[in-house]
PDB file of N, CA and C in Angstrom:
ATOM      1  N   UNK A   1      98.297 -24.369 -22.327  1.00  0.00           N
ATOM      2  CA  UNK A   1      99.414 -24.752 -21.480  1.00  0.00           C
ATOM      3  C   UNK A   1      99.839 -23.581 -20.590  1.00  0.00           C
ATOM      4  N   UNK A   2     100.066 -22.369 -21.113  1.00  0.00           N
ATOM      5  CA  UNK A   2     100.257 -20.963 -20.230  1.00  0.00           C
ATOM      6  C   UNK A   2      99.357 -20.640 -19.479  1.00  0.00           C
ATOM      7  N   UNK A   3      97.581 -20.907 -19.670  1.00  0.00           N
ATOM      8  CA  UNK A   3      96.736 -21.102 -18.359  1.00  0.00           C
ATOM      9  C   UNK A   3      96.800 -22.020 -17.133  1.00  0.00           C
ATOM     10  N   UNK A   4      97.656 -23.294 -17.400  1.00  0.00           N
ATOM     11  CA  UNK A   4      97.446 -24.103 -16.337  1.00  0.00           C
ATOM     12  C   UNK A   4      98.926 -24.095 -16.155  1.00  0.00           C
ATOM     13  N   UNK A   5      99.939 -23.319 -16.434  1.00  0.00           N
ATOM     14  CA  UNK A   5     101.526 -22.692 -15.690  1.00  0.00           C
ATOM     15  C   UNK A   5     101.027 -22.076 -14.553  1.00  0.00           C
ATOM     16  N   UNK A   6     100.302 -20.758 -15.340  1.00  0.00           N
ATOM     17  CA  UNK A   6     100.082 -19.621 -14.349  1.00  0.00           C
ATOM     18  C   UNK A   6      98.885 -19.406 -13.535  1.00  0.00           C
ATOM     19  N   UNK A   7      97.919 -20.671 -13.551  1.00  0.00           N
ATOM     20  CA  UNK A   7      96.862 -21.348 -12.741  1.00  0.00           C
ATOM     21  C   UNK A   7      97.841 -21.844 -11.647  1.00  0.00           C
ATOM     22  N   UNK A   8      99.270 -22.966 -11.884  1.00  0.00           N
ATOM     23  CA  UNK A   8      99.767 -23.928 -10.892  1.00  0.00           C
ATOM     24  C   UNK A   8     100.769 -22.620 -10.705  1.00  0.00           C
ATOM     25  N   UNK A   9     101.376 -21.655 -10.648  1.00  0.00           N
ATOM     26  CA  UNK A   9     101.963 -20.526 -10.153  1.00  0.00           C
ATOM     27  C   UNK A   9     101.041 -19.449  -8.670  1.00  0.00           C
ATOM     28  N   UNK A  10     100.078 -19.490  -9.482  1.00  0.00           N
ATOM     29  CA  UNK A  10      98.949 -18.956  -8.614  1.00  0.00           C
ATOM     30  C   UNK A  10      98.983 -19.729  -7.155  1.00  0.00           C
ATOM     31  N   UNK A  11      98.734 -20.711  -7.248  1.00  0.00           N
ATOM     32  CA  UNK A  11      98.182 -21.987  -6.049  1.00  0.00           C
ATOM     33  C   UNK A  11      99.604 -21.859  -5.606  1.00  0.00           C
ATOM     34  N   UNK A  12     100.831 -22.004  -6.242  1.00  0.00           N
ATOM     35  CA  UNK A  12     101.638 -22.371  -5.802  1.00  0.00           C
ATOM     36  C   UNK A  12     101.910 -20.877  -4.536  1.00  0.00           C
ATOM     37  N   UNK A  13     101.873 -19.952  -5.240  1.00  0.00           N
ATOM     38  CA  UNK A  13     102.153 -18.588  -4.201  1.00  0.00           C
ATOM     39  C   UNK A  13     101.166 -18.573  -3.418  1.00  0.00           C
ATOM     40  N   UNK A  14      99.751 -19.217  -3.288  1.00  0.00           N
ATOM     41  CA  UNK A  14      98.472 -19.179  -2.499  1.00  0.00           C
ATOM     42  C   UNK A  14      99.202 -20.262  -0.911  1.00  0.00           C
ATOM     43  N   UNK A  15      99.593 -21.255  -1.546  1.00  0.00           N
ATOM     44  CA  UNK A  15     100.354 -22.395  -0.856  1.00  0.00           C
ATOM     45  C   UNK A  15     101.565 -21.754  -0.141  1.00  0.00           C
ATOM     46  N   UNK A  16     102.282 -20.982  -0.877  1.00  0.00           N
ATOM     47  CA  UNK A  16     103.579 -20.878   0.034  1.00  0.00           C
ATOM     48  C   UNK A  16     102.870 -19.768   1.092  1.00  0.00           C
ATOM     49  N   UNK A  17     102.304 -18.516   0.716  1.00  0.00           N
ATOM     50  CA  UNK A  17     101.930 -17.902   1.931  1.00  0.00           C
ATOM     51  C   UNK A  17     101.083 -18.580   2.909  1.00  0.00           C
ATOM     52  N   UNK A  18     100.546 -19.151   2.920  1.00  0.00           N
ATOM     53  CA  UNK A  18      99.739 -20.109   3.922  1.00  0.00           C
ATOM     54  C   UNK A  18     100.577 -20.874   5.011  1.00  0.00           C
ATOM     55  N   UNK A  19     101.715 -21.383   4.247  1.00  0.00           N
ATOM     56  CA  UNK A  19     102.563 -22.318   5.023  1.00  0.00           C
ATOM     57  C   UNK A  19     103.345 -21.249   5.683  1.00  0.00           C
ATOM     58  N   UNK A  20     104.025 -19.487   5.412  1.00  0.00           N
ATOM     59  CA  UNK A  20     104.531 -18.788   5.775  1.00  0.00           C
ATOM     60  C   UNK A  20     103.688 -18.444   6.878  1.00  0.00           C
ATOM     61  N   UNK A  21     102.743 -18.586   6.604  1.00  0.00           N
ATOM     62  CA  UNK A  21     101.645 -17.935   7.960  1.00  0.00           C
ATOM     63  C   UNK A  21     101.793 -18.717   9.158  1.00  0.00           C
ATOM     64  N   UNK A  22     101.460 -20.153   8.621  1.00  0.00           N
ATOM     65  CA  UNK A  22     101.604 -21.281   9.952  1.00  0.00           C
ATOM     66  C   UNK A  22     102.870 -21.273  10.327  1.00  0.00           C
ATOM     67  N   UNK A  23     104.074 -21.059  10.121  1.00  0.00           N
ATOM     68  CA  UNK A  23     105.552 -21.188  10.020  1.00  0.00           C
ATOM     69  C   UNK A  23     105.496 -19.846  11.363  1.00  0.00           C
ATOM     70  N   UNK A  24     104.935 -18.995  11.096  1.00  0.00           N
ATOM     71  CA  UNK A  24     104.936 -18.188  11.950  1.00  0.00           C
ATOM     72  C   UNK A  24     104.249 -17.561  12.754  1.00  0.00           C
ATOM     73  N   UNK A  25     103.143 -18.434  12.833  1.00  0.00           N
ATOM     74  CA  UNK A  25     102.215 -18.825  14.195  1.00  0.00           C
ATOM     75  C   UNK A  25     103.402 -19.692  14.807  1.00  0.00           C
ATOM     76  N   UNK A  26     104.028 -20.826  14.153  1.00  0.00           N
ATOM     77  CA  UNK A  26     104.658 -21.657  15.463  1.00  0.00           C
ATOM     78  C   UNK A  26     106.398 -20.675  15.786  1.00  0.00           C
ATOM     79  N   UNK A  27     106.292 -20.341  15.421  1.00  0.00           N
ATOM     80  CA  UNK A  27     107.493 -18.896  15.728  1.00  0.00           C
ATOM     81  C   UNK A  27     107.065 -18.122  16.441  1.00  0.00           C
ATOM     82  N   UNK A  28     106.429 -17.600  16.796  1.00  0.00           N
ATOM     83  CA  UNK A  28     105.542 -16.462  18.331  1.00  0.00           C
ATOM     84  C   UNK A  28     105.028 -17.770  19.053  1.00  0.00           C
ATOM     85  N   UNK A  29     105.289 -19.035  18.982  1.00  0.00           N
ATOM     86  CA  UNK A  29     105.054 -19.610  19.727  1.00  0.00           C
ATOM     87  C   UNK A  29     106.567 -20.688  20.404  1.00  0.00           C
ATOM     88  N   UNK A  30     107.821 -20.078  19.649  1.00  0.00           N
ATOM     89  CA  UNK A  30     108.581 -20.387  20.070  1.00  0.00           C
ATOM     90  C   UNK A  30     108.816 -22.049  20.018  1.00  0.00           C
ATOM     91  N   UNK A  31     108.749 -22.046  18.537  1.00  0.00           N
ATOM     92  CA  UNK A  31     109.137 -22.948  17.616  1.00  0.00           C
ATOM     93  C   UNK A  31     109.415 -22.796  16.422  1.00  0.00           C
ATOM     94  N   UNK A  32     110.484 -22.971  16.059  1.00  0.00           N
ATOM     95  CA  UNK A  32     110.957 -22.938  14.566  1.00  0.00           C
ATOM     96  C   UNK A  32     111.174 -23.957  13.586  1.00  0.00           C
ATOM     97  N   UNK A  33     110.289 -23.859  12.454  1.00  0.00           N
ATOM     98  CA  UNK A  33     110.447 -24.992  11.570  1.00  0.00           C
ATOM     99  C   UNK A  33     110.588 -24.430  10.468  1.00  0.00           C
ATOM    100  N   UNK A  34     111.564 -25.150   9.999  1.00  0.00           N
ATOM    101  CA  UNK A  34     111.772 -24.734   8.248  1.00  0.00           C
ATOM    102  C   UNK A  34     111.752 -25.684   7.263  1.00  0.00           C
ATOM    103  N   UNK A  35     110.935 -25.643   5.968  1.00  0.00           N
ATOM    104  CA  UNK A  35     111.240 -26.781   5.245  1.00  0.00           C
ATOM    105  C   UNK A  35     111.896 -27.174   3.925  1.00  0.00           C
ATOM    106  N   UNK A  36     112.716 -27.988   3.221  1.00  0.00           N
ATOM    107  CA  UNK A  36     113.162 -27.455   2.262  1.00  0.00           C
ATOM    108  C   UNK A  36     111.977 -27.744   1.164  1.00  0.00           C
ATOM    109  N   UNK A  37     112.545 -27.829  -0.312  1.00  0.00           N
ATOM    110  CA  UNK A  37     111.276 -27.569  -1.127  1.00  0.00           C
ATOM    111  C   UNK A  37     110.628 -28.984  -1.624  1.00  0.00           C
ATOM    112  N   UNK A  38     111.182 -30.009  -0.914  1.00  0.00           N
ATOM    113  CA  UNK A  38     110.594 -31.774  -1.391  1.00  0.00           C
ATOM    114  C   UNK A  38     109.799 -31.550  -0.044  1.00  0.00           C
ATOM    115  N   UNK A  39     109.733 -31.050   1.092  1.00  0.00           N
ATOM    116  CA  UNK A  39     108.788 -31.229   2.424  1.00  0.00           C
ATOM    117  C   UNK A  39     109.347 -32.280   3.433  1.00  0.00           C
ATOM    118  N   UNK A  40     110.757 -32.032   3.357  1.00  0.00           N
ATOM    119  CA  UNK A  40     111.587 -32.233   4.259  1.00  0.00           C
ATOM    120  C   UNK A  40     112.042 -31.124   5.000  1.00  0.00           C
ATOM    121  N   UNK A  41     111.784 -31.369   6.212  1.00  0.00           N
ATOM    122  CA  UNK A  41     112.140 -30.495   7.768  1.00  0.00           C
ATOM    123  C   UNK A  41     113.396 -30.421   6.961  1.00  0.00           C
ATOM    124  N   UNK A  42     114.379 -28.921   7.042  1.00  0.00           N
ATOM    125  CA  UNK A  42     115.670 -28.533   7.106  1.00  0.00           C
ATOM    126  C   UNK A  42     116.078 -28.212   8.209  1.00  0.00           C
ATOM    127  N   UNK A  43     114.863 -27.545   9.144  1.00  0.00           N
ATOM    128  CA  UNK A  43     115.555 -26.311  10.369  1.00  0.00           C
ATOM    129  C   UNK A  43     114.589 -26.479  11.462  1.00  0.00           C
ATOM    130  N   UNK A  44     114.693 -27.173  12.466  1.00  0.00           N
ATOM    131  CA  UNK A  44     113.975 -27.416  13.620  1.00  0.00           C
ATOM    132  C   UNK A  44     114.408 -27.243  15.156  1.00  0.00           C
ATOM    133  N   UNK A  45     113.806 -26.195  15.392  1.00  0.00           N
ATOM    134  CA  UNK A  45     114.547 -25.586  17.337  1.00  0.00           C
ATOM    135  C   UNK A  45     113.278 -25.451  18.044  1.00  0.00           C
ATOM    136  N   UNK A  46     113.406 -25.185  19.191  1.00  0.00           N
ATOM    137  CA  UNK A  46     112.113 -24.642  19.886  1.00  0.00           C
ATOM    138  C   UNK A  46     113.181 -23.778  21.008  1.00  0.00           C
ATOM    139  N   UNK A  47     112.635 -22.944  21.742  1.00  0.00           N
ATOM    140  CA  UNK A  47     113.088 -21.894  21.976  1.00  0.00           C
ATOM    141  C   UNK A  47     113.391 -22.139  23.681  1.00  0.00           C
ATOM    142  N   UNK A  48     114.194 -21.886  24.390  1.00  0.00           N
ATOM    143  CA  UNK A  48     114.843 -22.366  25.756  1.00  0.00           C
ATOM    144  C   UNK A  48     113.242 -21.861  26.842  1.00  0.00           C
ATOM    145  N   UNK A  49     112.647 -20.776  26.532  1.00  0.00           N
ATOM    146  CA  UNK A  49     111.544 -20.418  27.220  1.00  0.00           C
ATOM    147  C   UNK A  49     110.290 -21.856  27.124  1.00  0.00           C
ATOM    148  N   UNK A  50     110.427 -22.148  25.853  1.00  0.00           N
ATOM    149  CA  UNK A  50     109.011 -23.565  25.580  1.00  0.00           C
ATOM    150  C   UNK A  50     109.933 -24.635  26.223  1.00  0.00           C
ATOM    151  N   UNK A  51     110.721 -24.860  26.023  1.00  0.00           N
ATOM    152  CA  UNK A  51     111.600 -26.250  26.028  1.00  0.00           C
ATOM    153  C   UNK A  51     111.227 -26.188  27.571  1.00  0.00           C
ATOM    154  N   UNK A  52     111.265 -25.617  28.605  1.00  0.00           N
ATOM    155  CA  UNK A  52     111.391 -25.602  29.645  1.00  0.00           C
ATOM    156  C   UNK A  52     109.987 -26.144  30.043  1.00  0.00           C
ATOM    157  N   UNK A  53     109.080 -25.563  29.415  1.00  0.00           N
ATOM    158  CA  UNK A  53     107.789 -26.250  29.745  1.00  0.00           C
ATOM    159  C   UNK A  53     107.054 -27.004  28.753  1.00  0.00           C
ATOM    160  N   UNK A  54     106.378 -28.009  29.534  1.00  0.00           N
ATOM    161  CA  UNK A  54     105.545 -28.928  28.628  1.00  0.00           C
ATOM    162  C   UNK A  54     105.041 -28.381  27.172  1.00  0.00           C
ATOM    163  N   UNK A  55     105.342 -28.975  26.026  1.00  0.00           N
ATOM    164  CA  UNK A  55     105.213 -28.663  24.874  1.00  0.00           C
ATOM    165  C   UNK A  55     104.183 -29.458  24.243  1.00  0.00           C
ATOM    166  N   UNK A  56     103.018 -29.924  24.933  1.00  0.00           N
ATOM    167  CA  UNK A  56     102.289 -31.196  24.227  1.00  0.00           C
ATOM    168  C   UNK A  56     101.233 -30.758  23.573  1.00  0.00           C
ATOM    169  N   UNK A  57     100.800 -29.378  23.980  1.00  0.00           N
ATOM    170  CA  UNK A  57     100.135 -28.608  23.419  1.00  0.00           C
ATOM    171  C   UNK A  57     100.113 -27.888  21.851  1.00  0.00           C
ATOM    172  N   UNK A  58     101.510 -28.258  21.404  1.00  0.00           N
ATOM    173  CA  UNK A  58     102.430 -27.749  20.196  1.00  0.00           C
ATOM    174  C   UNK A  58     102.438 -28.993  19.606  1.00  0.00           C
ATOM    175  N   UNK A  59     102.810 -30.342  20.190  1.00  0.00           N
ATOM    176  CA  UNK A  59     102.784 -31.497  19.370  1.00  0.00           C
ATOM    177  C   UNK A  59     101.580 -31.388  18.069  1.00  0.00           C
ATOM    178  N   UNK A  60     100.202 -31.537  18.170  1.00  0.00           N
ATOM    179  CA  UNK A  60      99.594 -32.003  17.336  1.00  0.00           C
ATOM    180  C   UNK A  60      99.398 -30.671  16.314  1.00  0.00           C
ATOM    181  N   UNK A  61      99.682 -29.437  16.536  1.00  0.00           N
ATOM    182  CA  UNK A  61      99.822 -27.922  15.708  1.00  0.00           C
ATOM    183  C   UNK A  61     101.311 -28.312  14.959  1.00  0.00           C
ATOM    184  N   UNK A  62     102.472 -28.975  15.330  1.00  0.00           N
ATOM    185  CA  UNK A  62     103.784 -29.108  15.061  1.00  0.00           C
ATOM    186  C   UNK A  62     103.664 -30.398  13.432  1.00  0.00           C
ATOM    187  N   UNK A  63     102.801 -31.015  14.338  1.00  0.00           N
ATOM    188  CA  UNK A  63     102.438 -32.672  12.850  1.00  0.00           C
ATOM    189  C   UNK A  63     101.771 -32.161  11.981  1.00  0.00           C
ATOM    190  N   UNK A  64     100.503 -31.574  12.193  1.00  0.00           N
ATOM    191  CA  UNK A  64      99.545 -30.901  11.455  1.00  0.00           C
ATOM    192  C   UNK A  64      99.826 -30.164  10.325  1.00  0.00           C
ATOM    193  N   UNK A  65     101.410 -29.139  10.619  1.00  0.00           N
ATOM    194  CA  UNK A  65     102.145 -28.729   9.911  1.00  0.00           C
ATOM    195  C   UNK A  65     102.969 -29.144   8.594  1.00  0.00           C
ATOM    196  N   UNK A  66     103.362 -29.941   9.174  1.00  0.00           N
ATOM    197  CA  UNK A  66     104.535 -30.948   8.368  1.00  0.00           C
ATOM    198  C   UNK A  66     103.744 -32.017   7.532  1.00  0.00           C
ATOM    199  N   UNK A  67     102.891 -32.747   8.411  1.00  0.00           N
ATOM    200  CA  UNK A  67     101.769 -33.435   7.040  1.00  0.00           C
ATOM    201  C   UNK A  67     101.058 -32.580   5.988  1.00  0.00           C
ATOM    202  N   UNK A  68     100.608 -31.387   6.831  1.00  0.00           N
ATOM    203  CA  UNK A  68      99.990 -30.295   5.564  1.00  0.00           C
ATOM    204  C   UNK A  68     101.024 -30.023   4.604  1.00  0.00           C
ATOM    205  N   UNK A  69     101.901 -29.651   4.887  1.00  0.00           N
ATOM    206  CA  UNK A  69     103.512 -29.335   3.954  1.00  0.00           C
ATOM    207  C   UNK A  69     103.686 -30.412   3.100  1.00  0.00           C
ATOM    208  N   UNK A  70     104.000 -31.581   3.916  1.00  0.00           N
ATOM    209  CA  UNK A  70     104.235 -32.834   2.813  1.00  0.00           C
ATOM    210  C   UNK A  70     102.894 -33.076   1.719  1.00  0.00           C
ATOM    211  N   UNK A  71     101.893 -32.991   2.125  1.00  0.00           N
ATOM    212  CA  UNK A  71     100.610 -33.590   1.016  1.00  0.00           C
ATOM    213  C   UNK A  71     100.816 -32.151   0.073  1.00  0.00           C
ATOM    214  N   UNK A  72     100.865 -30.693   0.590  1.00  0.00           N
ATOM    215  CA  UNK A  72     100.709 -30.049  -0.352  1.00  0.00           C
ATOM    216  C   UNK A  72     101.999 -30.100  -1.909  1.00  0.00           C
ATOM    217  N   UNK A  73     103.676 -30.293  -0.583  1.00  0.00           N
ATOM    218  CA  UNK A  73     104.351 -30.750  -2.118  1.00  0.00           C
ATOM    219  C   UNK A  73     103.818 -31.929  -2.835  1.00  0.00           C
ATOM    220  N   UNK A  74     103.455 -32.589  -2.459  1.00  0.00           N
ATOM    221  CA  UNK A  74     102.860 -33.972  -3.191  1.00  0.00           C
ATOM    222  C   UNK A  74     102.234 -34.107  -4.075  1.00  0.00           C
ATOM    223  N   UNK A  75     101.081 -32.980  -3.621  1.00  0.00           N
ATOM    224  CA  UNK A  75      99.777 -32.832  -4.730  1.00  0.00           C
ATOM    225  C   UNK A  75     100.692 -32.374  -5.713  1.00  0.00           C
ATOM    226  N   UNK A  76     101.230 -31.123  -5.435  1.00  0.00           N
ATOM    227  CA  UNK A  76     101.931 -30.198  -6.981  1.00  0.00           C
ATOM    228  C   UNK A  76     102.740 -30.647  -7.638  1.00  0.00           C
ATOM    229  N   UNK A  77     103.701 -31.843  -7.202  1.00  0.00           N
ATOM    230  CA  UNK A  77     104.459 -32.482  -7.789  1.00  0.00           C
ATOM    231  C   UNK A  77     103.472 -33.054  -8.956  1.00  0.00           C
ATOM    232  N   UNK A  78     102.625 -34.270  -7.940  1.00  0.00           N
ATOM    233  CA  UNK A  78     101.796 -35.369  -8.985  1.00  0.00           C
ATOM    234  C   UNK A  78     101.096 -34.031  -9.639  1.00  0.00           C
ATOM    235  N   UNK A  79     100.357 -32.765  -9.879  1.00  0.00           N
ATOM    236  CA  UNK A  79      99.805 -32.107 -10.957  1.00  0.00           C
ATOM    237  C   UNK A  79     100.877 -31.535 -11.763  1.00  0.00           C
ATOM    238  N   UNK A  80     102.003 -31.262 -11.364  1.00  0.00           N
ATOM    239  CA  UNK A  80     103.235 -30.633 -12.334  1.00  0.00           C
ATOM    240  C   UNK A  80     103.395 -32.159 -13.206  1.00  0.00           C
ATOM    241  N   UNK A  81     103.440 -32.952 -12.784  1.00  0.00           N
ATOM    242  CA  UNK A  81     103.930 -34.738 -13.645  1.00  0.00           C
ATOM    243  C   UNK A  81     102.561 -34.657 -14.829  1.00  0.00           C
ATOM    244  N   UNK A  82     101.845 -34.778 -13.946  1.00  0.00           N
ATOM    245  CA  UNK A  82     100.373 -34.946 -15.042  1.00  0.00           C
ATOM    246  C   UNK A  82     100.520 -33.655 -15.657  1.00  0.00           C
ATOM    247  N   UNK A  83     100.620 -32.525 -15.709  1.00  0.00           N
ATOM    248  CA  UNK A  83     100.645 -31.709 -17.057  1.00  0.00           C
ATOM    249  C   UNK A  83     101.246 -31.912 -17.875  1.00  0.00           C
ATOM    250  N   UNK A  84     102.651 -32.398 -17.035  1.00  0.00           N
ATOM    251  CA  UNK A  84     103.929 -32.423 -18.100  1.00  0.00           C
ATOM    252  C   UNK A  84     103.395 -33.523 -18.995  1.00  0.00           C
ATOM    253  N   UNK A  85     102.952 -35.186 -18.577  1.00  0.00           N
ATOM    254  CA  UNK A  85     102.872 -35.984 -19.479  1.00  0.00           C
ATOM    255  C   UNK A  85     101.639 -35.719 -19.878  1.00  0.00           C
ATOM    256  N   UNK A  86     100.569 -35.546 -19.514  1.00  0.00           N
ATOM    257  CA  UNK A  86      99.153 -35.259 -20.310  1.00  0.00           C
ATOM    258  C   UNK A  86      99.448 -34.262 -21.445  1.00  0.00           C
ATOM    259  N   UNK A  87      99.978 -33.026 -21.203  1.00  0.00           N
ATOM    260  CA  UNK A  87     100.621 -31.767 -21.986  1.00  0.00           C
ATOM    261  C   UNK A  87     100.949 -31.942 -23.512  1.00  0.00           C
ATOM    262  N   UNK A  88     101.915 -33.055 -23.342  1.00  0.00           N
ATOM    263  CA  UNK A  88     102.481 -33.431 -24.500  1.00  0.00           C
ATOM    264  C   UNK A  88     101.557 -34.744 -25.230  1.00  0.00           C
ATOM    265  N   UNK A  89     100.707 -35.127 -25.002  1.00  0.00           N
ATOM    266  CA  UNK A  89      99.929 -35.894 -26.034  1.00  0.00           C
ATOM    267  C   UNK A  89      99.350 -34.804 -26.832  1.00  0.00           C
ATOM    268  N   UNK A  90      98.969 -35.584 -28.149  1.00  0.00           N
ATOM    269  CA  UNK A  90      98.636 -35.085 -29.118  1.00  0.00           C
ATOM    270  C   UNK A  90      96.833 -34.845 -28.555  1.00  0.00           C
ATOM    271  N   UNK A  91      96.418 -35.244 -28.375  1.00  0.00           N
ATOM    272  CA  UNK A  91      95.019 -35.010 -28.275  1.00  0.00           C
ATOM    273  C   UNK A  91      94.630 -34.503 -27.030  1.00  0.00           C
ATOM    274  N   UNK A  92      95.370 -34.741 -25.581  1.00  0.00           N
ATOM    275  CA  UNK A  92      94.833 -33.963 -24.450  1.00  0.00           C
ATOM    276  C   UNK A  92      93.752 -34.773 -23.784  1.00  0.00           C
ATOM    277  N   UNK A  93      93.953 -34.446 -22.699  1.00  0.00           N
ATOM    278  CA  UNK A  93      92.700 -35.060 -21.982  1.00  0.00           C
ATOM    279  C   UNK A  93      92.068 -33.807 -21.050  1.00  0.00           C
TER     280      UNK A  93
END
């Protein structure tokens, strides 16, 4: 059980820097997104310099984001659920 904590700890810090990285690719690109920890947008601006010009170029880098964010809480949720209930049977799978 303490290998597959600190296996889903691992991924989990592998996951958050990744998303910190893309978070701030679209920040030098003069967009700000923040998310809270279910993969719901909290904090969304874009910057008076982009706003001014066509942003369509940012659209599909902007979704790309937020779907990657949402599937990754998703996955860890549904593997945090399945440890928890697989975990506790007597025999394991």
């Amino acid at each position: 059980m303490m290998k597959q904590l600190k296996s889903l700890e691992l991924e989990y810090e592998k996951l958050k820097t990744e998303l910190a990285s893309k978070e701030h690719m679209l920040e030098r690109a003069g967009i700000t997104i923040k998310f809270d920890g279910l993969g719901n947008i909290k904090d969304f601006s874009i910057s008076e310099d982009v706003s001014s010009k066509p942003i369509a170029e940012f659209k599909d880098d902007l979704k790309s984001l937020i779907e990657e964010y949402q599937d990754m809480v998703k996955e860890n949720l549904t593997k945090a659920m399945k440890d928890r209930l697989l975990g506790s049977l007597p025999f394991g799978l």
